[in-house]
N, C-alpha and C. Protein backbone atom coordinates (compact mmCIF):
# COMPACT_ATOMS: atom_id res chain seq x y z
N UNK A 1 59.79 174.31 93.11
CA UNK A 1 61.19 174.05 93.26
C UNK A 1 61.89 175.21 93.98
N UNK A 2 61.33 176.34 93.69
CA UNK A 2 62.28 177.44 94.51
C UNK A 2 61.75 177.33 96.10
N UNK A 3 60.58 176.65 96.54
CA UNK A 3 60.40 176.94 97.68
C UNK A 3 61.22 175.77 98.11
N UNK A 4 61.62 174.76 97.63
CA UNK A 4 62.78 173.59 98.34
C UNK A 4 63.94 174.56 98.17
N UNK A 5 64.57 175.47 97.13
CA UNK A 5 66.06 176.08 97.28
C UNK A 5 66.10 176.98 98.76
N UNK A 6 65.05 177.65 98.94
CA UNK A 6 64.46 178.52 100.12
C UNK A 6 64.70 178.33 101.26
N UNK A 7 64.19 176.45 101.29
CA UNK A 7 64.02 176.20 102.35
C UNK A 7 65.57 175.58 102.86
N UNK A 8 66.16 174.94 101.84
CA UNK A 8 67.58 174.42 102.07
C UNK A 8 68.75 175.49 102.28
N UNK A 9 68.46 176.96 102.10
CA UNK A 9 69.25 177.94 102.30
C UNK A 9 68.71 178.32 103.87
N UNK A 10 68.01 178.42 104.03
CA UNK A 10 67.21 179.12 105.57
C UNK A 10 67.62 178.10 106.19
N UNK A 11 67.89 176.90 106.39
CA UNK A 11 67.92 175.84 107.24
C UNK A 11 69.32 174.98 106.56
N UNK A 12 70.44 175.32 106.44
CA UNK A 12 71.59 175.04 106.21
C UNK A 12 71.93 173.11 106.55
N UNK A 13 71.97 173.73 107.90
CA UNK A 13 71.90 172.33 109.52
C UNK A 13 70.92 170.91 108.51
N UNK A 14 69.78 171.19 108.37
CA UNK A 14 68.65 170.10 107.63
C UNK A 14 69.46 169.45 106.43
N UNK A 15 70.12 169.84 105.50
CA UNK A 15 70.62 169.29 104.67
C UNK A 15 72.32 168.95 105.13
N UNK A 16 73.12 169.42 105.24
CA UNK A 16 74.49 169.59 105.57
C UNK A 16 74.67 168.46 106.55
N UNK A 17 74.34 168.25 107.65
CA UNK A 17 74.20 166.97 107.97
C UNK A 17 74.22 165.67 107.71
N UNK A 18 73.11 165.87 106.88
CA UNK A 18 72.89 164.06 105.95
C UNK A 18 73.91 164.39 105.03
N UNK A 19 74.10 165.42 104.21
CA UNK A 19 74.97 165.37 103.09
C UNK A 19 76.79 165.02 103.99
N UNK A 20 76.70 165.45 105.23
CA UNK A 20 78.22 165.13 105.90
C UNK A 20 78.62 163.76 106.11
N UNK A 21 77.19 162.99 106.50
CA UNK A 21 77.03 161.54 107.11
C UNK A 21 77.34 160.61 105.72
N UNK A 22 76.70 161.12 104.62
CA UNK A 22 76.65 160.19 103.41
C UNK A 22 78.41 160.41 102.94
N UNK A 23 78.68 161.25 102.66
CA UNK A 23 80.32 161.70 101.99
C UNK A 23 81.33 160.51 103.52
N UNK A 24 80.73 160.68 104.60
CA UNK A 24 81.65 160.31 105.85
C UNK A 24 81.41 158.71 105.53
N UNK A 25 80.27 158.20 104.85
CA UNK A 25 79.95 156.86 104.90
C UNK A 25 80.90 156.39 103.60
N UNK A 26 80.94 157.32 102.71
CA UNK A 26 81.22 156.82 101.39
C UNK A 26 82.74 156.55 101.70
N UNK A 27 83.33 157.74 102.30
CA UNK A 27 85.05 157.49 102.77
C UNK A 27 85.89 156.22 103.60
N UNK A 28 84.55 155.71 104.37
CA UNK A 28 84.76 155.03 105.03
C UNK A 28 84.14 153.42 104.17
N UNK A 29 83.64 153.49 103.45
CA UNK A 29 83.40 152.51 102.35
C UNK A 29 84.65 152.29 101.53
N UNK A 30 84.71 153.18 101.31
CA UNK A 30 86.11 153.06 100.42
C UNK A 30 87.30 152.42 100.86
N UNK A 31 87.55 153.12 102.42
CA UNK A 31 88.81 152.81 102.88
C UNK A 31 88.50 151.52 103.61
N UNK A 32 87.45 150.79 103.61
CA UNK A 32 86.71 149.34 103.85
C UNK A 32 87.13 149.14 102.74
N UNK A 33 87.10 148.80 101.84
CA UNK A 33 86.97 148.46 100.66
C UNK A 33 88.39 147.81 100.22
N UNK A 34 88.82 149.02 100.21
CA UNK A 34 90.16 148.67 100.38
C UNK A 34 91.60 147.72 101.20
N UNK A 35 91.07 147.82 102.50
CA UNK A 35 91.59 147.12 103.60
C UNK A 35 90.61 145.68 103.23
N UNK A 36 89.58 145.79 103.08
CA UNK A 36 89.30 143.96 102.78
C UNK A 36 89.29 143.27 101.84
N UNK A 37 89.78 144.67 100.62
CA UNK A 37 89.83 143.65 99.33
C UNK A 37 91.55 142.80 99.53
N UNK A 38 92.03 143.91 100.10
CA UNK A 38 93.62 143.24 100.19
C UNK A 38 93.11 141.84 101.31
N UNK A 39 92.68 141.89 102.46
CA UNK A 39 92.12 140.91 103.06
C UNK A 39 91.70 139.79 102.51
N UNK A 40 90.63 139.75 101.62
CA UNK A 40 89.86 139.15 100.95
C UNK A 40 90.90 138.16 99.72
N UNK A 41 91.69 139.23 99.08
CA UNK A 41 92.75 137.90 98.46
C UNK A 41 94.05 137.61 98.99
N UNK A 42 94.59 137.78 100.56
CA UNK A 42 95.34 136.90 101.30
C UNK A 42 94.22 136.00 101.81
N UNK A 43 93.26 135.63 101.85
CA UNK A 43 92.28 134.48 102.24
C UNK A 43 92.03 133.63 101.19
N UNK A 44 91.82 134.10 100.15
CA UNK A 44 91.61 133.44 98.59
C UNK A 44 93.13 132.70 98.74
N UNK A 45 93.89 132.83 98.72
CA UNK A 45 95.48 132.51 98.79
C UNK A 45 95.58 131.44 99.18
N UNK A 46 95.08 131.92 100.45
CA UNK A 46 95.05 131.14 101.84
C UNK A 46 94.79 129.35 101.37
N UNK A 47 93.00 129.61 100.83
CA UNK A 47 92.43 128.22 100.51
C UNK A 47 92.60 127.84 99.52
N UNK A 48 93.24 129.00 98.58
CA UNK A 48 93.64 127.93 97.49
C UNK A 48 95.30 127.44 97.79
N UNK A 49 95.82 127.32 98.64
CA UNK A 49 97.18 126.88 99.38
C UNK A 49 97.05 125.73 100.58
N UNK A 50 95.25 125.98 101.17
CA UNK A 50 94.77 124.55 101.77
C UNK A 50 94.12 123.64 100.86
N UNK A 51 93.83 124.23 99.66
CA UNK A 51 93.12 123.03 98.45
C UNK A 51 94.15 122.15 98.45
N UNK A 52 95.73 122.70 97.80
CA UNK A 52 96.54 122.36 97.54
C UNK A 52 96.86 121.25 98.24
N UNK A 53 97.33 122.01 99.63
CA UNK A 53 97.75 120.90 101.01
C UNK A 53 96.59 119.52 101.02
N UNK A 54 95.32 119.81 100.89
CA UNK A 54 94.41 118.50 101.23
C UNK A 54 94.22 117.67 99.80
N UNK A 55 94.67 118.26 98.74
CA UNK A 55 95.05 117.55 97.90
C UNK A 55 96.10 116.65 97.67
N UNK A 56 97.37 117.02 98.15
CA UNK A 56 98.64 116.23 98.56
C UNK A 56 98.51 115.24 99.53
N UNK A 57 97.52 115.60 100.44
CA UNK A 57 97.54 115.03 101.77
C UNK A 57 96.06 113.73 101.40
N UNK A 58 95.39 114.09 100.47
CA UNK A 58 94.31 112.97 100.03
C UNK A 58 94.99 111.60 99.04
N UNK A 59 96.11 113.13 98.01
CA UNK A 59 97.00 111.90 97.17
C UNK A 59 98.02 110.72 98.64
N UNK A 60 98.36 111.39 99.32
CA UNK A 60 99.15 110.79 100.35
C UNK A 60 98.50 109.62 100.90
N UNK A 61 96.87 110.00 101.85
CA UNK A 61 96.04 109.25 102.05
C UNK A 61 95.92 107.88 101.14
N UNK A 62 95.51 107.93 99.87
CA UNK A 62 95.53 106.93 99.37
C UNK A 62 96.84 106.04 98.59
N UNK A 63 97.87 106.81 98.97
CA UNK A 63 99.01 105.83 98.51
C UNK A 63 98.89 104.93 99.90
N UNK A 64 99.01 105.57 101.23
CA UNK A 64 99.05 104.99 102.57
C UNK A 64 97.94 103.87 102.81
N UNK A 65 97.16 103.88 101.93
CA UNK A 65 95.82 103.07 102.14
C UNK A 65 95.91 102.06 101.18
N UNK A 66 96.34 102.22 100.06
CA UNK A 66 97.19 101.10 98.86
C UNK A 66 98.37 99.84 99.59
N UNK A 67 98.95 101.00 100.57
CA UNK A 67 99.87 100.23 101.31
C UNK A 67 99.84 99.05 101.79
N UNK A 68 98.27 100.31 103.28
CA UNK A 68 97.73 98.72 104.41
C UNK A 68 97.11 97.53 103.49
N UNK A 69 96.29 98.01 102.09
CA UNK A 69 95.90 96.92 101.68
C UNK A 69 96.66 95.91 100.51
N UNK A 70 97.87 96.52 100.72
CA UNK A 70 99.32 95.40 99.73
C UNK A 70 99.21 94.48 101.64
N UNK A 71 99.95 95.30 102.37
CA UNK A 71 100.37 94.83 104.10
C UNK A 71 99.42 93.76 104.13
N UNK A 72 98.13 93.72 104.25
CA UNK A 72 97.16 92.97 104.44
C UNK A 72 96.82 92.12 103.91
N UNK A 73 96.90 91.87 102.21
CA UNK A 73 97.29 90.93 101.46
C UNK A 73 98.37 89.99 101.71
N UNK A 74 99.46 90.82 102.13
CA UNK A 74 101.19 90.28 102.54
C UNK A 74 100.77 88.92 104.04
N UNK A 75 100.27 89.89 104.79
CA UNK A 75 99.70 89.54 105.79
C UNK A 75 98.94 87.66 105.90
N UNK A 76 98.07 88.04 104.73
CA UNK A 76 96.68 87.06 104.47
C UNK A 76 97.70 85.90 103.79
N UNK A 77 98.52 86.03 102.90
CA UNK A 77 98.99 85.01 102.17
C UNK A 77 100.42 85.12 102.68
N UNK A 78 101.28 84.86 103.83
CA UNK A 78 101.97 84.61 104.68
C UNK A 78 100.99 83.79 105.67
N UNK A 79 99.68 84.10 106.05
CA UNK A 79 99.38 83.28 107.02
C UNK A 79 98.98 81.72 106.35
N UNK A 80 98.08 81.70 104.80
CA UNK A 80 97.99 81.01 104.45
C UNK A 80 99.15 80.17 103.50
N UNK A 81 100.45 80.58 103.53
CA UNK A 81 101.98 79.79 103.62
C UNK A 81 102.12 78.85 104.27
N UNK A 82 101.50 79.87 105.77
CA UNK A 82 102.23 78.75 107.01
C UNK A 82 100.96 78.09 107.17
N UNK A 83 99.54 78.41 107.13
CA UNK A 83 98.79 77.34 107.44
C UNK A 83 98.56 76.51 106.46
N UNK A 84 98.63 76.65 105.13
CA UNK A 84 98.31 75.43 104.27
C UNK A 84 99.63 74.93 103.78
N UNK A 85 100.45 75.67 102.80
CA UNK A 85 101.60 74.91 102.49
C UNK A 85 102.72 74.81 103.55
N UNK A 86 103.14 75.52 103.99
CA UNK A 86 103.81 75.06 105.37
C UNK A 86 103.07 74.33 106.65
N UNK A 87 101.93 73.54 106.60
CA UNK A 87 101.04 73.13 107.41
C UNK A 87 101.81 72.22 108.63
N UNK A 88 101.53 72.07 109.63
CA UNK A 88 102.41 71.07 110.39
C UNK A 88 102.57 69.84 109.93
N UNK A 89 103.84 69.45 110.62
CA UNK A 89 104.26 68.30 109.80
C UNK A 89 103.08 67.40 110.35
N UNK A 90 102.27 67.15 111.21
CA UNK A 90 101.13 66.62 111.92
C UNK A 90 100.21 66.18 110.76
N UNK A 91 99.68 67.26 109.99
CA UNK A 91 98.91 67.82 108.79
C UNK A 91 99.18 67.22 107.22
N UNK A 92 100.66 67.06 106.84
CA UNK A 92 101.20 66.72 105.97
C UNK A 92 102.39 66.09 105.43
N UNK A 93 102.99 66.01 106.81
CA UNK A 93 103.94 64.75 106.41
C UNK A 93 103.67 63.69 105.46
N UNK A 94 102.89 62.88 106.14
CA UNK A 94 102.46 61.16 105.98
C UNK A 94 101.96 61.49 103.95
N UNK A 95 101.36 62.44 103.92
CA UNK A 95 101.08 62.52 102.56
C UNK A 95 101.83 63.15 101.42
N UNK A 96 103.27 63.92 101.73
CA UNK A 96 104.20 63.95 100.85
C UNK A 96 104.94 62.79 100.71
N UNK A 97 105.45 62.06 101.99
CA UNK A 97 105.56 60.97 101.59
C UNK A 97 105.50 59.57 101.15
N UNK A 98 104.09 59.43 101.02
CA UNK A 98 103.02 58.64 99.87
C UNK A 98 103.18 59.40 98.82
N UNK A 99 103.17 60.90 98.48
CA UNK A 99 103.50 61.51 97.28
C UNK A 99 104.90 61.14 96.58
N UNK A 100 105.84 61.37 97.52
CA UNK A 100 107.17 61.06 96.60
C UNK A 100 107.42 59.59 96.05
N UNK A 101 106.91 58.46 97.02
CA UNK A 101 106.56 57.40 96.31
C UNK A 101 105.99 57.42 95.51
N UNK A 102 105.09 57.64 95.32
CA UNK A 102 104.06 57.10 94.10
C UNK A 102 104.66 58.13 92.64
N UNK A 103 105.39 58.90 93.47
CA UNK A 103 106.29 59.77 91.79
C UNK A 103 107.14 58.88 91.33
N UNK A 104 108.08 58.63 92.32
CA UNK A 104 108.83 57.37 92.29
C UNK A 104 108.19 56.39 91.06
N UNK A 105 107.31 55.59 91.78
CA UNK A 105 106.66 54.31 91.26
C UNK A 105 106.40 54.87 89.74
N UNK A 106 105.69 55.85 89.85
CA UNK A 106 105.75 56.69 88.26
C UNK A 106 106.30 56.87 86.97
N UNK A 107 107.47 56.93 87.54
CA UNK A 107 108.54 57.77 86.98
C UNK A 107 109.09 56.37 86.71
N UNK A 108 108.97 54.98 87.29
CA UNK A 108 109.74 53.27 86.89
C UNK A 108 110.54 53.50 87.99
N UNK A 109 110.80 53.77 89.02
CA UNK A 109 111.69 53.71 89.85
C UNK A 109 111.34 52.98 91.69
N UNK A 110 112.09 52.45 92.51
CA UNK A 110 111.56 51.60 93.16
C UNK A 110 112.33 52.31 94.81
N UNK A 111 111.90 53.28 95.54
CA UNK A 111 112.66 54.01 96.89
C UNK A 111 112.94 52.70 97.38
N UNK A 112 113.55 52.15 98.06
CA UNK A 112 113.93 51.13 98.68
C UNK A 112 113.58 51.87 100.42
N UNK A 113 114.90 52.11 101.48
CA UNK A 113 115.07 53.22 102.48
C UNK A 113 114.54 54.01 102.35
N UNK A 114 114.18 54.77 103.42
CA UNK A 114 113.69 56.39 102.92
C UNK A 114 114.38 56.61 104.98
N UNK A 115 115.04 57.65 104.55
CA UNK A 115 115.27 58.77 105.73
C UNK A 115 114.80 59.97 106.09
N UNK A 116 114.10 60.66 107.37
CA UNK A 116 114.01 61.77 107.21
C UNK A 116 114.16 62.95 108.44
N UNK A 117 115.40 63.40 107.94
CA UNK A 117 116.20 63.68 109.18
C UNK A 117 115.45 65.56 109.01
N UNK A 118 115.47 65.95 110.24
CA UNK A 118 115.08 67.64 110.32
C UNK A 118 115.69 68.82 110.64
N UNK A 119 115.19 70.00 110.08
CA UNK A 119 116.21 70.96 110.81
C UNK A 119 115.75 71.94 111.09
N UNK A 120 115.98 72.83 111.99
CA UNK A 120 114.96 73.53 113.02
C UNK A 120 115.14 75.12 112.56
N UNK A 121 114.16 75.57 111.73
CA UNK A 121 114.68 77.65 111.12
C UNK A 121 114.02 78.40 112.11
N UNK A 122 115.15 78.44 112.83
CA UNK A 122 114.40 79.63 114.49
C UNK A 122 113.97 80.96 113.58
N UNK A 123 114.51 81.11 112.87
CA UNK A 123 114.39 82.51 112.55
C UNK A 123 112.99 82.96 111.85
N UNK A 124 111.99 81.63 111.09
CA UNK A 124 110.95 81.78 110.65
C UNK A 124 109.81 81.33 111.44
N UNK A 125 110.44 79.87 112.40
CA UNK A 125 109.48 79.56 113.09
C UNK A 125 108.82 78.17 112.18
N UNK A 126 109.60 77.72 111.35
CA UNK A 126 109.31 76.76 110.32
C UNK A 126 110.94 75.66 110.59
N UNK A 127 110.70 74.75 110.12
CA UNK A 127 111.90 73.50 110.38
C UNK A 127 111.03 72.59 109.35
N UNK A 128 112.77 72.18 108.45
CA UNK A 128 112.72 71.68 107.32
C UNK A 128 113.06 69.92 107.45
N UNK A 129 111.94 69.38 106.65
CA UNK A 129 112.24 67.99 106.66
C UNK A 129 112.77 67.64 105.57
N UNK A 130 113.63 66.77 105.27
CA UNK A 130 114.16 65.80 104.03
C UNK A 130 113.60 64.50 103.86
N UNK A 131 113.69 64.35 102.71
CA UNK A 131 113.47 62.81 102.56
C UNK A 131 114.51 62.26 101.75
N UNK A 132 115.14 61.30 102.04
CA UNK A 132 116.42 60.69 101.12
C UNK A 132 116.27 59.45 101.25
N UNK A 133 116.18 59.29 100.12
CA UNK A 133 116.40 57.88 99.81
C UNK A 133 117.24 57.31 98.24
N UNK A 134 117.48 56.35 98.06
CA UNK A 134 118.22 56.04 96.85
C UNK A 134 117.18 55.02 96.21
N UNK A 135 117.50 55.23 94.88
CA UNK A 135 116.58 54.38 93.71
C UNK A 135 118.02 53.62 92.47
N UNK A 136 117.37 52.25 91.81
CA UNK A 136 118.56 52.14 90.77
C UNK A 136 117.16 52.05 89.51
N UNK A 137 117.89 52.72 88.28
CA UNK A 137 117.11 52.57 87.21
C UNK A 137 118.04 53.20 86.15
N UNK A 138 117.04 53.66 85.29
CA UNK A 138 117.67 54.48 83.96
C UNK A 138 117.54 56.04 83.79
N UNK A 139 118.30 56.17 83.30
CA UNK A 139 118.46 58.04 83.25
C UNK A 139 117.26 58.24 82.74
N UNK A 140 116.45 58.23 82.05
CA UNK A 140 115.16 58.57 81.35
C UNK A 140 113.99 58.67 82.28
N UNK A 141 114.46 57.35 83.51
CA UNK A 141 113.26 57.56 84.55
C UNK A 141 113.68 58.84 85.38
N UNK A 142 115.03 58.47 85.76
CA UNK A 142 115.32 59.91 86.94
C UNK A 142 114.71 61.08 86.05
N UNK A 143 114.77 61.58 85.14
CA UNK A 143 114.54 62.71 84.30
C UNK A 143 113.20 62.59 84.72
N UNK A 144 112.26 61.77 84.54
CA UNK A 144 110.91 61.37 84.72
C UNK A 144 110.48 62.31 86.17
N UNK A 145 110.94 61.35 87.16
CA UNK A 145 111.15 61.76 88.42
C UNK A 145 111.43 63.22 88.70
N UNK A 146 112.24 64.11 88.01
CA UNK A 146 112.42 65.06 88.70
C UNK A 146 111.63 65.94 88.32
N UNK A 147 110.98 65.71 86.85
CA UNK A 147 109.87 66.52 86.37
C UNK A 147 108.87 66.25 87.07
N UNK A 148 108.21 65.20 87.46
CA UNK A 148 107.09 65.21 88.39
C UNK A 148 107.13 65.41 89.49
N UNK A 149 108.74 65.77 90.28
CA UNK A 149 108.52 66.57 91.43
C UNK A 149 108.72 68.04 90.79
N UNK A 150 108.88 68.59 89.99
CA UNK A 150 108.83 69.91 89.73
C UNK A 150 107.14 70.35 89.57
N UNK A 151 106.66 69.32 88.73
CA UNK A 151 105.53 69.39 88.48
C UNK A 151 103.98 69.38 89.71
N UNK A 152 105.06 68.79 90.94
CA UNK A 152 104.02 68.42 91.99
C UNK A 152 103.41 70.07 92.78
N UNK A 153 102.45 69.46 93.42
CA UNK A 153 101.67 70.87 93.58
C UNK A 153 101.80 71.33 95.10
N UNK A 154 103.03 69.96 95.95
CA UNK A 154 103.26 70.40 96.89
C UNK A 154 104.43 70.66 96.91
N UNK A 155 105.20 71.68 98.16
CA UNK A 155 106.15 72.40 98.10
C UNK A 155 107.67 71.49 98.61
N UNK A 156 107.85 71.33 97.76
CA UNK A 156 109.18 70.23 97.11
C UNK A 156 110.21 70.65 97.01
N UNK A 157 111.29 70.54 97.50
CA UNK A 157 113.04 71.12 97.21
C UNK A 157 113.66 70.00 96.78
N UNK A 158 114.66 70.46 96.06
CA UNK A 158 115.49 69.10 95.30
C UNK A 158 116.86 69.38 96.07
N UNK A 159 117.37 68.94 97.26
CA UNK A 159 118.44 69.27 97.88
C UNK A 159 119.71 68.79 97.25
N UNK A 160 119.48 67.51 96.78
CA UNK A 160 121.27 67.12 96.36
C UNK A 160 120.72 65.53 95.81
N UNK A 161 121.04 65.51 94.59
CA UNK A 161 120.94 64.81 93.72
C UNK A 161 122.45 63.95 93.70
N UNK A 162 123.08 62.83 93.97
CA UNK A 162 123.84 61.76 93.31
C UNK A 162 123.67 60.88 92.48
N UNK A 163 124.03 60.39 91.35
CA UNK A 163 124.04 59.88 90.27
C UNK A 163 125.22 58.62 89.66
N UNK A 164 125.09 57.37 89.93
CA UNK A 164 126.22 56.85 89.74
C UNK A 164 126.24 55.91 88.59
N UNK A 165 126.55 55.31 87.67
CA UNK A 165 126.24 54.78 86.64
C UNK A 165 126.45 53.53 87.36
N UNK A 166 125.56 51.82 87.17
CA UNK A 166 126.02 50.62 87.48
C UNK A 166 126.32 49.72 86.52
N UNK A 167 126.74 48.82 86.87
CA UNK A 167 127.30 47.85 85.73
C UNK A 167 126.48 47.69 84.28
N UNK A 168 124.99 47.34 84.49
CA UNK A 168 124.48 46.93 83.41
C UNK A 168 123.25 47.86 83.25
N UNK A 169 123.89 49.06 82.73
CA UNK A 169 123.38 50.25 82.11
C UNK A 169 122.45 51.20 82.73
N UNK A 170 122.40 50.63 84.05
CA UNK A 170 121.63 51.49 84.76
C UNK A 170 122.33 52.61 85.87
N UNK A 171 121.12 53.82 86.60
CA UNK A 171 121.90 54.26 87.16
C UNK A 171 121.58 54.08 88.41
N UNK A 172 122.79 54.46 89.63
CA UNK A 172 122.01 54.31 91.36
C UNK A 172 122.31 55.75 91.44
N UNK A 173 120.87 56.12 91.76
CA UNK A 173 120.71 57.80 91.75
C UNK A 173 120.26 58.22 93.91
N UNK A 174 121.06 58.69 94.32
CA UNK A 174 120.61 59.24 95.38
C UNK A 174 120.20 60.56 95.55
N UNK A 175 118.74 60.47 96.10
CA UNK A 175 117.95 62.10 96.19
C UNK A 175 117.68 62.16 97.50
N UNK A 176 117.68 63.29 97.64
CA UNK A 176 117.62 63.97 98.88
C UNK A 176 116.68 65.42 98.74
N UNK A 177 115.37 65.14 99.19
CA UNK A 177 114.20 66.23 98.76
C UNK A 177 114.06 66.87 100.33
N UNK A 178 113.40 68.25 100.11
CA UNK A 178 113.03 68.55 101.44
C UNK A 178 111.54 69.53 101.40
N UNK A 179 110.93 69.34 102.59
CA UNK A 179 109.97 70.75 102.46
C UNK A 179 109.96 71.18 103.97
N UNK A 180 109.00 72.03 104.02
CA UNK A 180 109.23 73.12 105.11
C UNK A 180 107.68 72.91 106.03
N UNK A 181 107.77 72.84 107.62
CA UNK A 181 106.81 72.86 108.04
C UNK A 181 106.48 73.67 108.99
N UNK A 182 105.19 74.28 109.24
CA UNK A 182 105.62 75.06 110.44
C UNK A 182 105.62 74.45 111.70
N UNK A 183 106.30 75.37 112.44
CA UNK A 183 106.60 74.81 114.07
C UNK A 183 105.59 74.77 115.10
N UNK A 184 104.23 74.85 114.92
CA UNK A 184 103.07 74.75 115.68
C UNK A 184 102.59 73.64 116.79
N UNK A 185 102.91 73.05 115.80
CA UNK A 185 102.59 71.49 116.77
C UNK A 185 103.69 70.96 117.57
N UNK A 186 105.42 71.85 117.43
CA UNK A 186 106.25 71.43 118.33
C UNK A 186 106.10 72.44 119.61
N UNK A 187 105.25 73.28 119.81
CA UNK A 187 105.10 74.22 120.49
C UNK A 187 103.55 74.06 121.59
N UNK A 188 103.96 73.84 122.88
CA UNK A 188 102.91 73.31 122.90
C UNK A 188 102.30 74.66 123.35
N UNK A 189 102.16 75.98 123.52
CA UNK A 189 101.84 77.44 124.14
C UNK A 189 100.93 77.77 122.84
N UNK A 190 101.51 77.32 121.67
CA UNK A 190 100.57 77.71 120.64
C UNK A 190 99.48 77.05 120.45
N UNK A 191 99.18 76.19 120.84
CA UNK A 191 97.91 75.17 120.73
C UNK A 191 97.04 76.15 121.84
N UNK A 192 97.32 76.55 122.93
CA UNK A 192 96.29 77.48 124.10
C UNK A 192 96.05 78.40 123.48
């Protein structure tokens, strides 16, 4: 051991050196250390402030995606409005009105006339037909009657009901029904 103290005194330069480089490394570790720990948690910050954001922005995502698929539903059953229950009058005329008869006939009551005048809803692209006609019977049938058009499974309006009592206990009831068709078949651009 004394010949290493010997040799580290005679030769100063051999040790003093590395011992300058290591103390110069350690200072400079430190003051690293320092500058990136402060670094290190403005970055931590950072992503936990983009967790945040892509968390808001995923909750966002799927409200927006709840949306298109309400829209798309809205979409699907608006088209099937106008293509099945609003179907052209082409499609379903002739068979609401075999329907309202035979409610009629149902219900004890006998349409005599039937009218069916139209009216044109620019604004939907649909135009509404009526059917009016007058029946004579008894209040118990009209009651009959209007429940089985409430009850019917096609799309039925009760526009204006008259009611008149006649001599021998019956009543002369005038109805006036309507439904809605779409405008397809008056169009002839939509058929191409």
């Amino acid at each position: 051991m004394s010949r290493l103290l010997e040799l580290l005194r005679e030769r100063p330069w051999a040790w003093s050196v590395p011992l300058a480089l290591l103390l110069l490394n350690l200072m400079l570790l430190s003051t690293y250390r320092a500058l990136y720990s402060g670094r290190v948690t403005g970055l931590e910050s950072q992503i936990e402030s983009e967790r945040e954001e892509l968390a808001e922005l995923s909750r966002l995502a799927e409200q927006v995606e709840a949306k298109v698929v309400g829209a798309r539903q809205a979409r699907d059953g608006i088209e099937d409005l106008y293509d099945d229950t609003f179907a052209t009058e082409q499609e379903r005329f002739t068979a609401i009105v075999r329907e309202v008869r035979d409610l009629a006939v149902r219900a004890g009551l006998r349409p005599d006339a039937m009218s069916y005048p139209e009216q044109e809803i620019e604004e939907f692209g649909l135009y509404e037909r009526s059917i009016n006609f007058d029946v004579e019977g008894s209040y118990d049938a009209l009651r009959r009657l209007i429940n089985f058009i409430e009850l019917s499974d096609s799309f039925l309006v009760l526009r204006r009901l008259g009611v008149n009592q006649t001599r021998d206990q019956q009543v002369r009831i005038s109805l006036s029904l309507s439904t809605l068709f779409s405008g397809r078949d008056l169009d002839p651009e939509a058929e191409s």
